[in-house]
Protein backbone atom coordinates (compact mmCIF):
# COMPACT_ATOMS: atom_id res chain seq x y z
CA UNK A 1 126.99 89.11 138.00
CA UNK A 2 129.33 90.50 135.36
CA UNK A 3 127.13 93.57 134.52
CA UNK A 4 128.56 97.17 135.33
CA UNK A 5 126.05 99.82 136.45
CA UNK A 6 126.94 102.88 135.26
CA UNK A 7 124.78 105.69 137.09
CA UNK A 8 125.07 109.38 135.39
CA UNK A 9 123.14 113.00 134.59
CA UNK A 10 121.95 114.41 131.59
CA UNK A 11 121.19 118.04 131.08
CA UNK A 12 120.46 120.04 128.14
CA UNK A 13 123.89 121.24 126.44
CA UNK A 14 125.22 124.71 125.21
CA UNK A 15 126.79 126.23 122.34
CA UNK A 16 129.38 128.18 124.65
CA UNK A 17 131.95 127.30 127.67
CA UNK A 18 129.01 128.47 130.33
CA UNK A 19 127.82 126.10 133.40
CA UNK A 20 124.42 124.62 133.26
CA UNK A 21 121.76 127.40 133.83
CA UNK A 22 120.33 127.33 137.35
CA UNK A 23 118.38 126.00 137.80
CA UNK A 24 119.77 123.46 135.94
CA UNK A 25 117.54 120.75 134.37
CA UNK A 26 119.79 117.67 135.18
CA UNK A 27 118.16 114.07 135.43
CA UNK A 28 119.47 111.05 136.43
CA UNK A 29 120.01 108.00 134.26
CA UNK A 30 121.66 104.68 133.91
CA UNK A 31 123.19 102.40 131.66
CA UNK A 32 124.88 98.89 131.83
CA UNK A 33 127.46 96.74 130.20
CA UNK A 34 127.67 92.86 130.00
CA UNK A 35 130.80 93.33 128.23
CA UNK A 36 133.22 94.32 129.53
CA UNK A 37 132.52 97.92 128.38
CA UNK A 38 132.95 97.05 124.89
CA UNK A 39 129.04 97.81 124.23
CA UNK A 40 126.31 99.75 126.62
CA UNK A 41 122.39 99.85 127.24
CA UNK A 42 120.79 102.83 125.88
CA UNK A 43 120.15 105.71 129.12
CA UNK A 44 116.93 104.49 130.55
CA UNK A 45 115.66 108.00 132.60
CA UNK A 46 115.96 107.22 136.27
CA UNK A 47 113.86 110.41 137.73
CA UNK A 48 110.37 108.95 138.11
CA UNK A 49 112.53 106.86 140.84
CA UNK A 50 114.95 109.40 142.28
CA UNK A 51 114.96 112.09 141.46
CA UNK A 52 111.95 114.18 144.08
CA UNK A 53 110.00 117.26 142.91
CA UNK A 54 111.89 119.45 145.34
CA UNK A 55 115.46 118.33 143.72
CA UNK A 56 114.65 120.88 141.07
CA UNK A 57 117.71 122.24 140.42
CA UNK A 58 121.33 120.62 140.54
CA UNK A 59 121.80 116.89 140.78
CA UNK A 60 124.99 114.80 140.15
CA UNK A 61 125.43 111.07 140.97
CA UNK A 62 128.85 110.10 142.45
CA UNK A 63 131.31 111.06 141.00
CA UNK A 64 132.64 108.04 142.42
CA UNK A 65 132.08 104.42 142.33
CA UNK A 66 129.45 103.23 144.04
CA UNK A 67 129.43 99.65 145.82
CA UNK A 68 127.46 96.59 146.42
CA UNK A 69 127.09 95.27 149.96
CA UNK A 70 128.42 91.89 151.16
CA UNK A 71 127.37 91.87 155.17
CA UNK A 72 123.63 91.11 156.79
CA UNK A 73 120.41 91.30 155.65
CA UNK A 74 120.80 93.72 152.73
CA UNK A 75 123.90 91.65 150.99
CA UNK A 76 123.77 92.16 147.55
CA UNK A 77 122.48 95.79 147.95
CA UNK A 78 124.02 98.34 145.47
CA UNK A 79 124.16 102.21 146.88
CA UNK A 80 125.59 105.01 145.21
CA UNK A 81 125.71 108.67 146.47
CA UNK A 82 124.18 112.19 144.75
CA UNK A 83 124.50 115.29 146.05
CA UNK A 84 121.13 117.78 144.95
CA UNK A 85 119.89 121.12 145.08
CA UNK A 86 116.65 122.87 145.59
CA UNK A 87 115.83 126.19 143.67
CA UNK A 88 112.75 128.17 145.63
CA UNK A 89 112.04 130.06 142.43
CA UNK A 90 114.69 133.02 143.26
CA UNK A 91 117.58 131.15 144.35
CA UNK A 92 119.34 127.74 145.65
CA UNK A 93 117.59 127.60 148.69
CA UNK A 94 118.91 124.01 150.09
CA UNK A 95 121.30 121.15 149.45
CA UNK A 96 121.37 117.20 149.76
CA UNK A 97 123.59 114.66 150.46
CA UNK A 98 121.81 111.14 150.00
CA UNK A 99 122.02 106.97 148.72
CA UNK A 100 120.65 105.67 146.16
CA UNK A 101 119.60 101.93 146.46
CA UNK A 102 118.71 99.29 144.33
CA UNK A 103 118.30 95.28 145.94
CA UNK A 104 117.09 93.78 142.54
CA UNK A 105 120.76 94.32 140.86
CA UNK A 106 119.55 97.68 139.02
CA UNK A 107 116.28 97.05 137.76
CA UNK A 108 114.67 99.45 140.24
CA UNK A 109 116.05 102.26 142.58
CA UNK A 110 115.04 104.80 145.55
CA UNK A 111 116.26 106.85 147.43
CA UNK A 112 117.73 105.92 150.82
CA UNK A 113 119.19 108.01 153.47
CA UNK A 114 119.04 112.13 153.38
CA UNK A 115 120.60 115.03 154.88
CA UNK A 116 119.48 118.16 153.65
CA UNK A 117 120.74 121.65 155.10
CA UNK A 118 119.61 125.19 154.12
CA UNK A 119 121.99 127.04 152.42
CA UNK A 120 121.87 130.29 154.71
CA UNK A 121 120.52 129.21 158.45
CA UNK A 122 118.63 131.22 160.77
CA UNK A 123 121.52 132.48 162.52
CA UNK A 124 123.56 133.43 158.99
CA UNK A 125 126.04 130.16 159.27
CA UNK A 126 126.08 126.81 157.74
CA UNK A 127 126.26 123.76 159.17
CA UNK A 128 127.79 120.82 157.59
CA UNK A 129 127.25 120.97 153.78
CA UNK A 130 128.61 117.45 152.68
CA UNK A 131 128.53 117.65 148.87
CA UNK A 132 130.41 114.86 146.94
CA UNK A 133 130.04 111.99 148.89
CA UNK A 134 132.28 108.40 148.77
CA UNK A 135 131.02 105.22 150.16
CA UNK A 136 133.04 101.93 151.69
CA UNK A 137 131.87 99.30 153.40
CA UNK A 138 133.34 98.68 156.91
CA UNK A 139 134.50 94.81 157.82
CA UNK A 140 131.90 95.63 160.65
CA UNK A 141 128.84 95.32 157.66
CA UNK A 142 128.10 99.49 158.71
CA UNK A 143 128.54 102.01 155.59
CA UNK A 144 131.57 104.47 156.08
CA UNK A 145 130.03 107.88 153.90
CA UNK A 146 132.61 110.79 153.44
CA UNK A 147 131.66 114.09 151.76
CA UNK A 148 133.60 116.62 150.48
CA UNK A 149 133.05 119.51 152.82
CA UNK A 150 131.41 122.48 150.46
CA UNK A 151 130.51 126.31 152.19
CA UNK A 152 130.54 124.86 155.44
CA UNK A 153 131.41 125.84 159.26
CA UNK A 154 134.94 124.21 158.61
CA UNK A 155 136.46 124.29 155.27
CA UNK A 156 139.52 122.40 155.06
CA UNK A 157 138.30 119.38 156.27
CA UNK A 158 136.49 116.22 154.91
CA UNK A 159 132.92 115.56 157.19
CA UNK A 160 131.55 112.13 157.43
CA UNK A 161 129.03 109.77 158.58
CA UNK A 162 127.76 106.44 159.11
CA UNK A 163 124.84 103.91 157.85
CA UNK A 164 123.84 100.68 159.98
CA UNK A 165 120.97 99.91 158.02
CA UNK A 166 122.34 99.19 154.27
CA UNK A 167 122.21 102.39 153.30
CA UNK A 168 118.02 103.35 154.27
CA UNK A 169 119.39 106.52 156.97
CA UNK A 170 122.50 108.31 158.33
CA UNK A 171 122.94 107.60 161.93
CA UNK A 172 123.35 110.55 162.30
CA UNK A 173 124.36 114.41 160.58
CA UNK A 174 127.80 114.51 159.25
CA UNK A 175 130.57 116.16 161.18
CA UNK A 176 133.62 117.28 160.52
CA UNK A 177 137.08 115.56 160.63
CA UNK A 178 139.11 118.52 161.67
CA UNK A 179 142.40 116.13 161.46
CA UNK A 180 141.32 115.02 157.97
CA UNK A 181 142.86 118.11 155.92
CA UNK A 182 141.72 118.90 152.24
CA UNK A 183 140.43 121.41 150.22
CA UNK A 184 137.07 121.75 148.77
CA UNK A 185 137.53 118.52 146.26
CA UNK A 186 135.71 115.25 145.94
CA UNK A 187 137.68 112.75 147.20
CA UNK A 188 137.44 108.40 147.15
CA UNK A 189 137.76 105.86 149.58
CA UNK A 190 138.60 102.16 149.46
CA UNK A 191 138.94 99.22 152.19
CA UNK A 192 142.16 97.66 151.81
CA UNK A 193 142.92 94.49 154.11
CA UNK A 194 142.65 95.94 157.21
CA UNK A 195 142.58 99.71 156.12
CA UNK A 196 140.20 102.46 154.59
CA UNK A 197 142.32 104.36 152.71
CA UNK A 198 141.12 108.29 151.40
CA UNK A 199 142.47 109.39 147.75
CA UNK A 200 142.49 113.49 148.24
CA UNK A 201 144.71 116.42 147.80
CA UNK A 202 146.34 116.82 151.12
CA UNK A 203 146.20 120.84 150.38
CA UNK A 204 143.86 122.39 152.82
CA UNK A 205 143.75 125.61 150.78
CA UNK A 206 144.19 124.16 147.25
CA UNK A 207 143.73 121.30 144.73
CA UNK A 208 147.43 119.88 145.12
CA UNK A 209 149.54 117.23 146.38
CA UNK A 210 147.13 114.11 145.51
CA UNK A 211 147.83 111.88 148.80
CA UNK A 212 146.39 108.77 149.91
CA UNK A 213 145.73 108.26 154.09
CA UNK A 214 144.54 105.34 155.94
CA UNK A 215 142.39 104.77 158.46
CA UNK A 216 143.00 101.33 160.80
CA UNK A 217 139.65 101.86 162.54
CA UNK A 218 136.92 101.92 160.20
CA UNK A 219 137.53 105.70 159.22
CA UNK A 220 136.76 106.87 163.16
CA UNK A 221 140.44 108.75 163.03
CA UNK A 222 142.75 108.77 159.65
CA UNK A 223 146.74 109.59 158.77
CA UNK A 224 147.28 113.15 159.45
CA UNK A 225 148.99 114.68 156.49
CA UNK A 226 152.57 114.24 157.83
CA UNK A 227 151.85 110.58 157.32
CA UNK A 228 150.27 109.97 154.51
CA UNK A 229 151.50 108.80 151.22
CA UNK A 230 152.32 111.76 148.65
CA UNK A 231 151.35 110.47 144.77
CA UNK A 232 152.41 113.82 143.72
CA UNK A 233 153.27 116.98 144.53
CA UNK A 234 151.36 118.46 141.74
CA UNK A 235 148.23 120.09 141.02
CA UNK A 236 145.40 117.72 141.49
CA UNK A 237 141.99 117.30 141.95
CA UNK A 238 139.33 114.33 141.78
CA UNK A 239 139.90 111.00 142.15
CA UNK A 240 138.59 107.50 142.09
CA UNK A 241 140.34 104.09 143.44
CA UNK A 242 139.62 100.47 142.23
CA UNK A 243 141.06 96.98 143.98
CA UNK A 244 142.87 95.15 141.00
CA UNK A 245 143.81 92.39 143.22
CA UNK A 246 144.16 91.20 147.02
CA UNK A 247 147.12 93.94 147.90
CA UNK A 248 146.91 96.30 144.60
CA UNK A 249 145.35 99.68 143.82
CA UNK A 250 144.67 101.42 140.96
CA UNK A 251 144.17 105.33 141.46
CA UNK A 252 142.35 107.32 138.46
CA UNK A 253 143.55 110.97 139.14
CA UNK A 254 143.35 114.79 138.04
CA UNK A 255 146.85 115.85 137.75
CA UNK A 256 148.80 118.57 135.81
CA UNK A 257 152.21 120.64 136.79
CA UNK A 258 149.98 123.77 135.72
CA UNK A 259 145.87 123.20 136.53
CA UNK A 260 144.76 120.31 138.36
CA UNK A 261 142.44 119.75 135.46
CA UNK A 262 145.49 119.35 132.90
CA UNK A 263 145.46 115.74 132.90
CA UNK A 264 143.88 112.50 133.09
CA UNK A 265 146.41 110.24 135.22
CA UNK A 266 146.70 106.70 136.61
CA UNK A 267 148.76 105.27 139.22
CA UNK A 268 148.77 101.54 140.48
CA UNK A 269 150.33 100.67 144.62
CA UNK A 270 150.39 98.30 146.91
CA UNK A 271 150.72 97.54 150.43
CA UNK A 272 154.02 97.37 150.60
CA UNK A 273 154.23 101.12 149.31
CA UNK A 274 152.04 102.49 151.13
């Protein structure tokens, strides 16, 4: 249609360098352009829609793009991801990774498919504990969903799963890809052709050596990180991908030769490089 959605939190701000008190008060909200950019909406408050009574404490959309489906019955869908917290009244008691859909182009959201995990289980381990989550369409029509991989059984790894149904459930938990190395860092995919490609540090232990791996089945196996395709070998961190035409990418990066967080960065490729 021309407008961008633009899906973010608010929470109340401090006069030092602290993180948000838990629990923190964050809300979801959302504004659009029909510009361009060059102007936006004012934040219209999103929580009366998605934001639950028992995601009381932390709750961040993306922080990724989301997309807008082009295959069955739910073409034209837009899903996005959050990841939430629960706070029991003494402590962060649980965690979510869930969609977000809207299929009226914005006007009006819920939320879609869960999965929720206690943060200490009965037998003292975690399970998987997706956090940041990235979402790509398959050629297939199904929803590829990868999370970053946060306190769980098998750090080191990205953990995954799939939607058949537009985004409305998981079919099932996500589970680890213990081939799929990073570190604990919120990572992007994009479909390219007839890849999925991954934008993540290829550091299992730390934020470095921003790398981007394909997948040639739909994301069921990926590049191990002998064969990927090194963007740097530098400190980095988040990231973000965006087609600018049929066979060009455009990566948005955190990069720095000291911190991860020095810099802002962008990068453009191509097939043909990768």
């Amino acid at each position: 249609t021309g407008r961008i959605l633009l899906a973010e939190t608010y929470n109340t701000g401090r006069t030092d360098s602290g993180s948000c008190t838990v629990p923190c008060d964050r809300t979801p909200h959302l504004q659009y352009s029909d510009d361009d950019g060059a102007t936006w909406s004012a934040p219209r408050d999103l929580s009366d829609q998605i934001l639950p009574e028992e995601w009381n404490s932390w709750y961040a959309t993306g922080p990724v793009h989301g997309i807008q489906l082009t295959k069955g019955k739910h073409a034209g869908r837009l899903v996005f991801g959050v990841n939430t917290e629960t706070w029991d009244g003494s402590r962060v008691s649980a965690n979510h990774a869930a969609l977000i859909v809207s299929d009226d182009g914005g006007d009006n959201w819920r939320v879609g498919a869960t999965d929720s995990w206690p943060i200490s289980a009965a037998d003292g381990t975690f399970r998987q504990k997706p956090s940041e989550v990235t979402l790509t369409e398959r050629a297939d029509g199904r929803i590829l969903i990868s999370g970053r991989e946060q306190d769980g059984t098998d750090l080191g790894h990205r953990s995954q799963t799939y939607s058949s149904d537009g985004g409305d459930s998981f079919t099932g938990p996500f589970r680890d890809q213990p081939d799929l190395y990073t570190p604990q860092v919120q990572g992007a995919t994009l479909r390219l052709g007839n890849r999925i490609l991954l934008s993540a540090p290829g550091d299992p232990d730390r934020r470095r050596t921003m790398m981007i791996r394909s997948s040639y089945d739909s994301g069921e196996t990926w590049e191990s990180v002998d064969r990927g395709k090194v963007v740097t070998t530098d400190w980095s961190g988040y990231s973000d991908m965006v087609d600018i035409d049929a066979s060009t990418v455009g990566l948005m990066y955190e990069g720095g030769a000291v911190d991860a967080r020095d810099e802002i960065r962008f990068a453009r490729f191509n097939e043909d490089w990768l």
